[in-house]
PDB file of N, CA and C in Angstrom:
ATOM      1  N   UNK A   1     128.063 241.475  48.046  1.00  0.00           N
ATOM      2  CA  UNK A   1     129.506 241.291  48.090  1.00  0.00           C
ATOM      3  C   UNK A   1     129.946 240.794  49.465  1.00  0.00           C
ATOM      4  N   UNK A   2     129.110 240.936  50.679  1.00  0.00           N
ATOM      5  CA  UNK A   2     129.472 240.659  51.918  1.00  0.00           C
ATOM      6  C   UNK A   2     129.978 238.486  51.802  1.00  0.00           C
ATOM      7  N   UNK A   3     129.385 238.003  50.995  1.00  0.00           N
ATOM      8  CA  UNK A   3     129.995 236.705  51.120  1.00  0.00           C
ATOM      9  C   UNK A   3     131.001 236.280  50.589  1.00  0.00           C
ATOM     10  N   UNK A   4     131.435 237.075  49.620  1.00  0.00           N
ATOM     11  CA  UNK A   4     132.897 236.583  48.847  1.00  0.00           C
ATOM     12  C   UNK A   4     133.677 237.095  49.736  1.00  0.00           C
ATOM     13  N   UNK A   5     133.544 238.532  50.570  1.00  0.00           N
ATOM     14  CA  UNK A   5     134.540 238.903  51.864  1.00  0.00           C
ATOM     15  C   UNK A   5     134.653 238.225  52.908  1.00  0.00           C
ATOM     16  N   UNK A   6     133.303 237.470  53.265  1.00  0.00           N
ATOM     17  CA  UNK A   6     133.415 236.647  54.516  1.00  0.00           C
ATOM     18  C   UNK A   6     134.401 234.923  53.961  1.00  0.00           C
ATOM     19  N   UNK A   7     134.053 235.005  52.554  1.00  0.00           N
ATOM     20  CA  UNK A   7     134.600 233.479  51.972  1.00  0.00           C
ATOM     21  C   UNK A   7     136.289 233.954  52.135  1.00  0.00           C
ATOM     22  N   UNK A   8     136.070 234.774  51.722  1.00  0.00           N
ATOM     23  CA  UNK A   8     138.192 235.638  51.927  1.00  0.00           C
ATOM     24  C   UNK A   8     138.434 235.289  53.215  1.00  0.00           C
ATOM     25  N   UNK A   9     137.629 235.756  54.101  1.00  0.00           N
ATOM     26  CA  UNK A   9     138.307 235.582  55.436  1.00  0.00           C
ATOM     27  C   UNK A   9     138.494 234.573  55.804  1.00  0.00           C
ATOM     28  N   UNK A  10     137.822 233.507  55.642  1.00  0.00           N
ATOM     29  CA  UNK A  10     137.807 231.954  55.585  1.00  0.00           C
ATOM     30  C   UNK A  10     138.809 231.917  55.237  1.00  0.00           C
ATOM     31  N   UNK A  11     139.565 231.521  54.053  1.00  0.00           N
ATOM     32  CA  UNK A  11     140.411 231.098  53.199  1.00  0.00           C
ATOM     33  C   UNK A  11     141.502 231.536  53.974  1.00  0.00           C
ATOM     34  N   UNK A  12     141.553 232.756  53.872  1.00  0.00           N
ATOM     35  CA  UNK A  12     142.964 233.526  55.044  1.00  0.00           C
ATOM     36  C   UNK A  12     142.946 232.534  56.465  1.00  0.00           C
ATOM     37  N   UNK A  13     141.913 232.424  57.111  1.00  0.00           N
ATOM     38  CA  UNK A  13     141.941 231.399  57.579  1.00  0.00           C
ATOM     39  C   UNK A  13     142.889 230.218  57.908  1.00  0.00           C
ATOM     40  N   UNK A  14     141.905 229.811  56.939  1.00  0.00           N
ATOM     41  CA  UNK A  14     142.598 228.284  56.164  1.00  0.00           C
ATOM     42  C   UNK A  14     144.255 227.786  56.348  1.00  0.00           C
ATOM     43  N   UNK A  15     144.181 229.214  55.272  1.00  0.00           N
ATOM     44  CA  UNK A  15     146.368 229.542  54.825  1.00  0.00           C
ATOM     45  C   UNK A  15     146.554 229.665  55.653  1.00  0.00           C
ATOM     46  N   UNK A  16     146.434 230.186  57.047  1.00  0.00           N
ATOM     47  CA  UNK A  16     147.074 230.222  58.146  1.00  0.00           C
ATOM     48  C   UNK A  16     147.462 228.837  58.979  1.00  0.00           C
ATOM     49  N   UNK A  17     145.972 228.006  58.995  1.00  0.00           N
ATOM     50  CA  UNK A  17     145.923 227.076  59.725  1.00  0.00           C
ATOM     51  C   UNK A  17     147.055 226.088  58.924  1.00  0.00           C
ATOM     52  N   UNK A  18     147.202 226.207  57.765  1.00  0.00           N
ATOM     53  CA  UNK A  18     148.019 225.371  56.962  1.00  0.00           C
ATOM     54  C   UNK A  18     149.228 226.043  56.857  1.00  0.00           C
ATOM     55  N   UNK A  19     149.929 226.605  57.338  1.00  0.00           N
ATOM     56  CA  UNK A  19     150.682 227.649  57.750  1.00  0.00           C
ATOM     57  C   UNK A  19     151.617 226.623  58.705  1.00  0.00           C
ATOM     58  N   UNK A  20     150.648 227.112  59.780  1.00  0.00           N
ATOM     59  CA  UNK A  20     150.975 225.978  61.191  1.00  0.00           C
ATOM     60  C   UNK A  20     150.878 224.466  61.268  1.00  0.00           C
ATOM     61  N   UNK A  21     150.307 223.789  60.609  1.00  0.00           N
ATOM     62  CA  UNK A  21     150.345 222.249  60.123  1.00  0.00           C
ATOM     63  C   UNK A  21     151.395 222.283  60.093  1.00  0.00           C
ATOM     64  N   UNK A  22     152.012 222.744  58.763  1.00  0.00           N
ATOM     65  CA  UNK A  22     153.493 222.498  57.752  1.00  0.00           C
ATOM     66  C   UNK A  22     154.347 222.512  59.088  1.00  0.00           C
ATOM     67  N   UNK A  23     154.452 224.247  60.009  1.00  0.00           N
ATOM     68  CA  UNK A  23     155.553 224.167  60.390  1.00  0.00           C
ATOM     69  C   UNK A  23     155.679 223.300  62.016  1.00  0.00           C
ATOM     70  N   UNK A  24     154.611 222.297  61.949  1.00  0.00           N
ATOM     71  CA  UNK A  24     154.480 221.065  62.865  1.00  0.00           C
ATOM     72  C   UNK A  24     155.182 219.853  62.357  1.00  0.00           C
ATOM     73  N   UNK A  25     155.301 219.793  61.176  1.00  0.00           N
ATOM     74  CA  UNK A  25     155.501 218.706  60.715  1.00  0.00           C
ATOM     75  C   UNK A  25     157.071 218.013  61.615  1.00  0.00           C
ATOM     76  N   UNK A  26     157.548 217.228  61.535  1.00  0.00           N
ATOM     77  CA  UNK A  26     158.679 216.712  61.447  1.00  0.00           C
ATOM     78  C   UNK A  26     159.847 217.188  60.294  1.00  0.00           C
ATOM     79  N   UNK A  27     161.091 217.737  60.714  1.00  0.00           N
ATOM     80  CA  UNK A  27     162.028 218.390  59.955  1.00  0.00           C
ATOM     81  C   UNK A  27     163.073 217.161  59.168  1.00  0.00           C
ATOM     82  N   UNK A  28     162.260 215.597  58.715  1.00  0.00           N
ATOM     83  CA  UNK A  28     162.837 215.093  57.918  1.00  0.00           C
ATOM     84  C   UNK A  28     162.963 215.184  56.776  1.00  0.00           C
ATOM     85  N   UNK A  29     162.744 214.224  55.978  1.00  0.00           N
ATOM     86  CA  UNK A  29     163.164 214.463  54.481  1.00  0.00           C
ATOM     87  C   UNK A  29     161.792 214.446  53.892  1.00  0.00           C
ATOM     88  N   UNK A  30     160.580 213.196  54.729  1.00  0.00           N
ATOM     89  CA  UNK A  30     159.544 212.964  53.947  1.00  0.00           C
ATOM     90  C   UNK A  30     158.546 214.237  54.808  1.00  0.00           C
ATOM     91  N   UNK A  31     158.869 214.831  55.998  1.00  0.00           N
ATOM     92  CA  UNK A  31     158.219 215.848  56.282  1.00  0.00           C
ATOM     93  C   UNK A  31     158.314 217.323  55.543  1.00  0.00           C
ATOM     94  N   UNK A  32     159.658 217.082  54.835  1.00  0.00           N
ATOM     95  CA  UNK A  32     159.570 218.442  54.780  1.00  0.00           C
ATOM     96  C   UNK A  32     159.317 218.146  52.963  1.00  0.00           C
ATOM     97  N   UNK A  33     158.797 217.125  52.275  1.00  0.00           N
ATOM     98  CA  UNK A  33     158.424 216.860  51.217  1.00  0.00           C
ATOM     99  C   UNK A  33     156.768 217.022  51.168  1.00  0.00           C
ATOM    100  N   UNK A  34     156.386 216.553  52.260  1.00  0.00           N
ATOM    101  CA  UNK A  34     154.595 216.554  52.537  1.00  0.00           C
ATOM    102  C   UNK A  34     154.589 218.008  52.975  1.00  0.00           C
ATOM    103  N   UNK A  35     155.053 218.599  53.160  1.00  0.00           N
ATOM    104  CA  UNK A  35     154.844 219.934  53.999  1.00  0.00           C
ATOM    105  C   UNK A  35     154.967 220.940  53.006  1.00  0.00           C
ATOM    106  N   UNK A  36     155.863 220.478  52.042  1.00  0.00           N
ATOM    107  CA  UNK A  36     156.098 221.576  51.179  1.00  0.00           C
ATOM    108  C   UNK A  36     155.302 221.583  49.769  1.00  0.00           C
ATOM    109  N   UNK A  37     154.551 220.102  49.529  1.00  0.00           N
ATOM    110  CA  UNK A  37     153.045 219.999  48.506  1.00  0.00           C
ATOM    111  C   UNK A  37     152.179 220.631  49.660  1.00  0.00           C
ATOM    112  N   UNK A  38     151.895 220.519  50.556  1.00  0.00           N
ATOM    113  CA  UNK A  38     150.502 220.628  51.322  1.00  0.00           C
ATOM    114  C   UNK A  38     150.824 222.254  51.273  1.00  0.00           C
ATOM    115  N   UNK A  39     151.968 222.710  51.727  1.00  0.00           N
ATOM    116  CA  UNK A  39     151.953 224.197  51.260  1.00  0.00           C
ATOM    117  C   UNK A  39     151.246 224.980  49.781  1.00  0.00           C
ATOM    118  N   UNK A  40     151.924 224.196  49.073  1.00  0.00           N
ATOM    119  CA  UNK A  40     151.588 224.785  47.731  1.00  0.00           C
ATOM    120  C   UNK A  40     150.260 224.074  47.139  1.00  0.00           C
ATOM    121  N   UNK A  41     149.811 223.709  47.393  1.00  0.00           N
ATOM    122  CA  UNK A  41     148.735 222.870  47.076  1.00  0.00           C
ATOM    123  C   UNK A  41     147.098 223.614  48.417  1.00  0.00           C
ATOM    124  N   UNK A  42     147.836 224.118  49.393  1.00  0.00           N
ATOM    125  CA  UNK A  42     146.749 224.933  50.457  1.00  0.00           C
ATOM    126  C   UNK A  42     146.483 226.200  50.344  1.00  0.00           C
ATOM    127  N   UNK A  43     148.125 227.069  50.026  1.00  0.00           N
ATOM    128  CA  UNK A  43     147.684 228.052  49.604  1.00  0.00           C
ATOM    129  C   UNK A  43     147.306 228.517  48.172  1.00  0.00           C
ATOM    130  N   UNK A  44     147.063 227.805  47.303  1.00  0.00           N
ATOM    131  CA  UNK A  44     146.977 228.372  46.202  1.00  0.00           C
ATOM    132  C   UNK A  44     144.980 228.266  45.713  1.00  0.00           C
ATOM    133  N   UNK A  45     144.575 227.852  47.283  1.00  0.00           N
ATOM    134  CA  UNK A  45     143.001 228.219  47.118  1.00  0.00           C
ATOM    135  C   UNK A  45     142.770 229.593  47.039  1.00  0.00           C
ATOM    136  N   UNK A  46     143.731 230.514  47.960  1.00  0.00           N
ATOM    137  CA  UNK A  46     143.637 231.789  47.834  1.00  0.00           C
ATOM    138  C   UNK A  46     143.915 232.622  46.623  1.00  0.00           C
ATOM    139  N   UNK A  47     144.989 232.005  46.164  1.00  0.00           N
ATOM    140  CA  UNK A  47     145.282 232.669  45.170  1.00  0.00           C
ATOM    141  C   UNK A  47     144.250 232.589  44.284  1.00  0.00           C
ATOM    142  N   UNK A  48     143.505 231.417  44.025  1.00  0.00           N
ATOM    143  CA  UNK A  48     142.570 231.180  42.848  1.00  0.00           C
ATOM    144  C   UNK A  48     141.356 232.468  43.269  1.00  0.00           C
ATOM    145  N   UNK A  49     141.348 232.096  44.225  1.00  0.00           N
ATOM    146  CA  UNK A  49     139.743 233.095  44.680  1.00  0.00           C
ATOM    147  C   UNK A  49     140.339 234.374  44.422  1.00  0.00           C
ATOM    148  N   UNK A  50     141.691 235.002  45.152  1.00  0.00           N
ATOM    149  CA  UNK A  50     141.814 236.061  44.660  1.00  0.00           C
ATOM    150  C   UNK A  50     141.646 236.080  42.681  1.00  0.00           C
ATOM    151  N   UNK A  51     142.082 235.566  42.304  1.00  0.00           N
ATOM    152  CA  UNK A  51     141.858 236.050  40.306  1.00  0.00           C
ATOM    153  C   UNK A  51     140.397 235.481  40.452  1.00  0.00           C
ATOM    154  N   UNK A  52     139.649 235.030  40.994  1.00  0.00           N
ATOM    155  CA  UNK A  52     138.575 234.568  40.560  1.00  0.00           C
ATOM    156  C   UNK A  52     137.692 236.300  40.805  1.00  0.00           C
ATOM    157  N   UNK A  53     137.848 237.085  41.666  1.00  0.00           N
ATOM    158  CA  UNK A  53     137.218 238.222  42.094  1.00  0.00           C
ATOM    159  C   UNK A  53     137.830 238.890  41.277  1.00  0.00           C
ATOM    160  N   UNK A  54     139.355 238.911  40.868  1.00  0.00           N
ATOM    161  CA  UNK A  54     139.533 240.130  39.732  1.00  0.00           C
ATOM    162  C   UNK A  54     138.866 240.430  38.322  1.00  0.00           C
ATOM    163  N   UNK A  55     138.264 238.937  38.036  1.00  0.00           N
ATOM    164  CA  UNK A  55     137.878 238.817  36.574  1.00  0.00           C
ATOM    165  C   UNK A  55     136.633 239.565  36.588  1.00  0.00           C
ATOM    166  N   UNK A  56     137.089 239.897  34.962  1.00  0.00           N
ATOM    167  CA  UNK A  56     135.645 240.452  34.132  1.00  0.00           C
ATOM    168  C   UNK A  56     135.069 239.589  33.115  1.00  0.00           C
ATOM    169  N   UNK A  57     133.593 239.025  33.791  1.00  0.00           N
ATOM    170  CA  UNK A  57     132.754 238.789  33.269  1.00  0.00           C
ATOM    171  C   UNK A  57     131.414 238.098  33.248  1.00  0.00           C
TER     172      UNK A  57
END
């Protein structure tokens, strides 16, 4: 189990670093359009891995 925890920590990681991208971006119209897919589109690796560890089977 120690690598799916170390792959978590990664990922947390990640969301963070993409965290701070976004809130680099430029506060225009097409920044805050790229910023706000790259959000939802970065963090939702976590989310997957998290249900990917809840499942049974």
């Amino acid at each position: 189990m120690r690598k799916g925890t170390e792959l978590g920590e990664r990922i947390l990681e990640y969301g963070a670093r993409i965290v701070r991208v976004v809130e680099s971006l430029p506060k225009t119209l097409a920044g805050r359009r790229i910023g706000d897919q790259l959000l939802r589109s970065g963090l939702s690796v976590g989310a997957t891995f998290e249900e990917a560890q809840a499942a049974e089977s």
